[in-house]
N, C-alpha and C. Protein backbone atom coordinates (compact mmCIF):
# COMPACT_ATOMS: atom_id res chain seq x y z
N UNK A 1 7.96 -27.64 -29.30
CA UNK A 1 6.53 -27.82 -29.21
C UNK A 1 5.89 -26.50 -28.80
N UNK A 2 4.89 -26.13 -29.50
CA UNK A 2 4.04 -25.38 -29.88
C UNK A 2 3.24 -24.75 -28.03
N UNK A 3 2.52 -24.07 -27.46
CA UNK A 3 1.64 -23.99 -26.35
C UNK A 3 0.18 -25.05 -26.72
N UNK A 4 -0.07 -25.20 -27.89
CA UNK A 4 -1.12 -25.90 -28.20
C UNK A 4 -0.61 -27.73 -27.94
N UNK A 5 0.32 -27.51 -27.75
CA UNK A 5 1.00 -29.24 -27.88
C UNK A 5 1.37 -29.92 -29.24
N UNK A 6 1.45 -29.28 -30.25
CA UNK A 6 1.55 -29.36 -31.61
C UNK A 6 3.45 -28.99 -32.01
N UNK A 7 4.16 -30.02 -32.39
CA UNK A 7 4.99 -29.73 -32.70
C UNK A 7 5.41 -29.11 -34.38
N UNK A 8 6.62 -27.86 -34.19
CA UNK A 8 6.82 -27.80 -35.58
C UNK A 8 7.74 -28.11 -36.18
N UNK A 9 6.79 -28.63 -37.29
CA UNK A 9 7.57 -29.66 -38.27
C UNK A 9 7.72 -28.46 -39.31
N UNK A 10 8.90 -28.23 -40.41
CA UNK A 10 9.25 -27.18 -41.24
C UNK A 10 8.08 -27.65 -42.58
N UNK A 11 7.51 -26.76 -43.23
CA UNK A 11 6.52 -27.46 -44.80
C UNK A 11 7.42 -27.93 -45.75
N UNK A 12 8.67 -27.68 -45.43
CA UNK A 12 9.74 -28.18 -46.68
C UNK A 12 10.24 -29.71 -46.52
N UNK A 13 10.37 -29.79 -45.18
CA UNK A 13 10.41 -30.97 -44.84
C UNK A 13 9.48 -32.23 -45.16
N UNK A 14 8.44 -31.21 -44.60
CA UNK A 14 7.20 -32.27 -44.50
C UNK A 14 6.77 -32.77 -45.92
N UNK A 15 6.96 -31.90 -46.96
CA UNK A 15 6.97 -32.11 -48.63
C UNK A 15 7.85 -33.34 -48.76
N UNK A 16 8.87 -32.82 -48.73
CA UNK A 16 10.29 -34.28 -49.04
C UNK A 16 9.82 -35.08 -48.61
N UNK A 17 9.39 -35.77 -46.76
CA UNK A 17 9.25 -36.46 -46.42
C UNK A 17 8.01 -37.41 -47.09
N UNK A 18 6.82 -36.64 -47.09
CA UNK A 18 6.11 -37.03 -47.60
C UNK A 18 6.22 -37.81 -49.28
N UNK A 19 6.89 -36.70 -49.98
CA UNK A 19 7.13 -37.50 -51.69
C UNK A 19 8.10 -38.74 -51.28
N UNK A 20 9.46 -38.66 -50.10
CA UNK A 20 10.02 -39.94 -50.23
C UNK A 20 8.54 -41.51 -50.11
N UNK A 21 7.88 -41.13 -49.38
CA UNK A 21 7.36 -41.85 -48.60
C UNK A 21 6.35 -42.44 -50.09
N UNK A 22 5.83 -41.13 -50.41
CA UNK A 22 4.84 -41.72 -52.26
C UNK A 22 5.56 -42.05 -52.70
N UNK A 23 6.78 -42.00 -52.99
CA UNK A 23 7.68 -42.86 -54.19
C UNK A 23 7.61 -44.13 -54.18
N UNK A 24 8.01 -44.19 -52.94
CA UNK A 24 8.42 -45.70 -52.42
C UNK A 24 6.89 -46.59 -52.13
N UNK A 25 5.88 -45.97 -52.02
CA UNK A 25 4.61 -46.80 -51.83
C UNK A 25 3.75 -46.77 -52.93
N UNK A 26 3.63 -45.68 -53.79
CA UNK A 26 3.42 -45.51 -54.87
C UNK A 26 3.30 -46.27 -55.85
N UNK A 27 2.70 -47.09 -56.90
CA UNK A 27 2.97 -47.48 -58.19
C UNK A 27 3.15 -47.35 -59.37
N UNK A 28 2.31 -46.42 -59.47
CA UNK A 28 2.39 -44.98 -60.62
C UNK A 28 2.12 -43.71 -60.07
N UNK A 29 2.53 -42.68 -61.49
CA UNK A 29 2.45 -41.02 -61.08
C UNK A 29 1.45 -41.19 -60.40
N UNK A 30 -0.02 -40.92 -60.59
CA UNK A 30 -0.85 -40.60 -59.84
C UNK A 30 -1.60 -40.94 -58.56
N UNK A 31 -0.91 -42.40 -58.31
CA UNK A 31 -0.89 -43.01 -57.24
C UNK A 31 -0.33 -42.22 -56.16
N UNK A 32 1.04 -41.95 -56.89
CA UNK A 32 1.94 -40.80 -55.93
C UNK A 32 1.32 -39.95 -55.70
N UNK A 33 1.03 -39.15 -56.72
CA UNK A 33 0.78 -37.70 -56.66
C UNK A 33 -0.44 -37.53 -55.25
N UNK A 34 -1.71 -38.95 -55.37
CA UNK A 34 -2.71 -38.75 -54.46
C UNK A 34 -2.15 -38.86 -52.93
N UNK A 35 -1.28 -40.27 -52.85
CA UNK A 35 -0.71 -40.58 -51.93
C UNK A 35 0.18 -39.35 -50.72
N UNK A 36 0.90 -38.31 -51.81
CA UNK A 36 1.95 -37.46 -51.34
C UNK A 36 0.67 -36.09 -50.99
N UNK A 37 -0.25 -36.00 -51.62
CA UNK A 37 -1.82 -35.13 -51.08
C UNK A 37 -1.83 -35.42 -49.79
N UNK A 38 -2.23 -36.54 -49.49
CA UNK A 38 -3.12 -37.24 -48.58
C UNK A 38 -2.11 -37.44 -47.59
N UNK A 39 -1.21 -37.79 -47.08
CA UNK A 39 -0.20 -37.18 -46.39
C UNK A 39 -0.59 -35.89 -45.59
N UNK A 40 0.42 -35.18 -46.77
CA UNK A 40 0.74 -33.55 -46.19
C UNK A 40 -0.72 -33.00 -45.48
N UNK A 41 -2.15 -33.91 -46.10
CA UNK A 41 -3.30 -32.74 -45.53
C UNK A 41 -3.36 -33.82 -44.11
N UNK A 42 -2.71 -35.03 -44.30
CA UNK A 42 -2.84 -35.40 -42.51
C UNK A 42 -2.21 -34.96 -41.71
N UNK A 43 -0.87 -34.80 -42.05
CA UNK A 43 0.20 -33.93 -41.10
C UNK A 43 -0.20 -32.19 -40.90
N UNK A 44 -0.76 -31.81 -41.98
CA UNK A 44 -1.06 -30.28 -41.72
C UNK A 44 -2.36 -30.22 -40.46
N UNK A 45 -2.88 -31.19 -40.39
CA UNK A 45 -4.34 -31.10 -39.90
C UNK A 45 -3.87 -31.72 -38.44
N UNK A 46 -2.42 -32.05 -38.08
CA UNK A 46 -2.67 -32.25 -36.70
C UNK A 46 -1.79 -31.07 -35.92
């Protein structure tokens, strides 16, 4: 953990994690594609 209180998470990780996560909730490509967006800009933003 970070001095700000922010832990780091690796961006490679956070990619994978995130697409496992659109796959599986996902229904189609672009469902994913928004889903696996919308993610990564919540995790980047905390």
């Amino acid at each position: 953990m970070g001095k700000d209180g922010r832990s780091y998470w690796p961006v490679k990780r956070q990619a994978a994690t995130a697409d496992r996560i659109a796959n599986h909730k996902g229904r189609n490509p672009q469902e994913r594609a928004s889903l696996k967006k919308r993610l990564l800009r919540k995790w980047m933003s905390k």
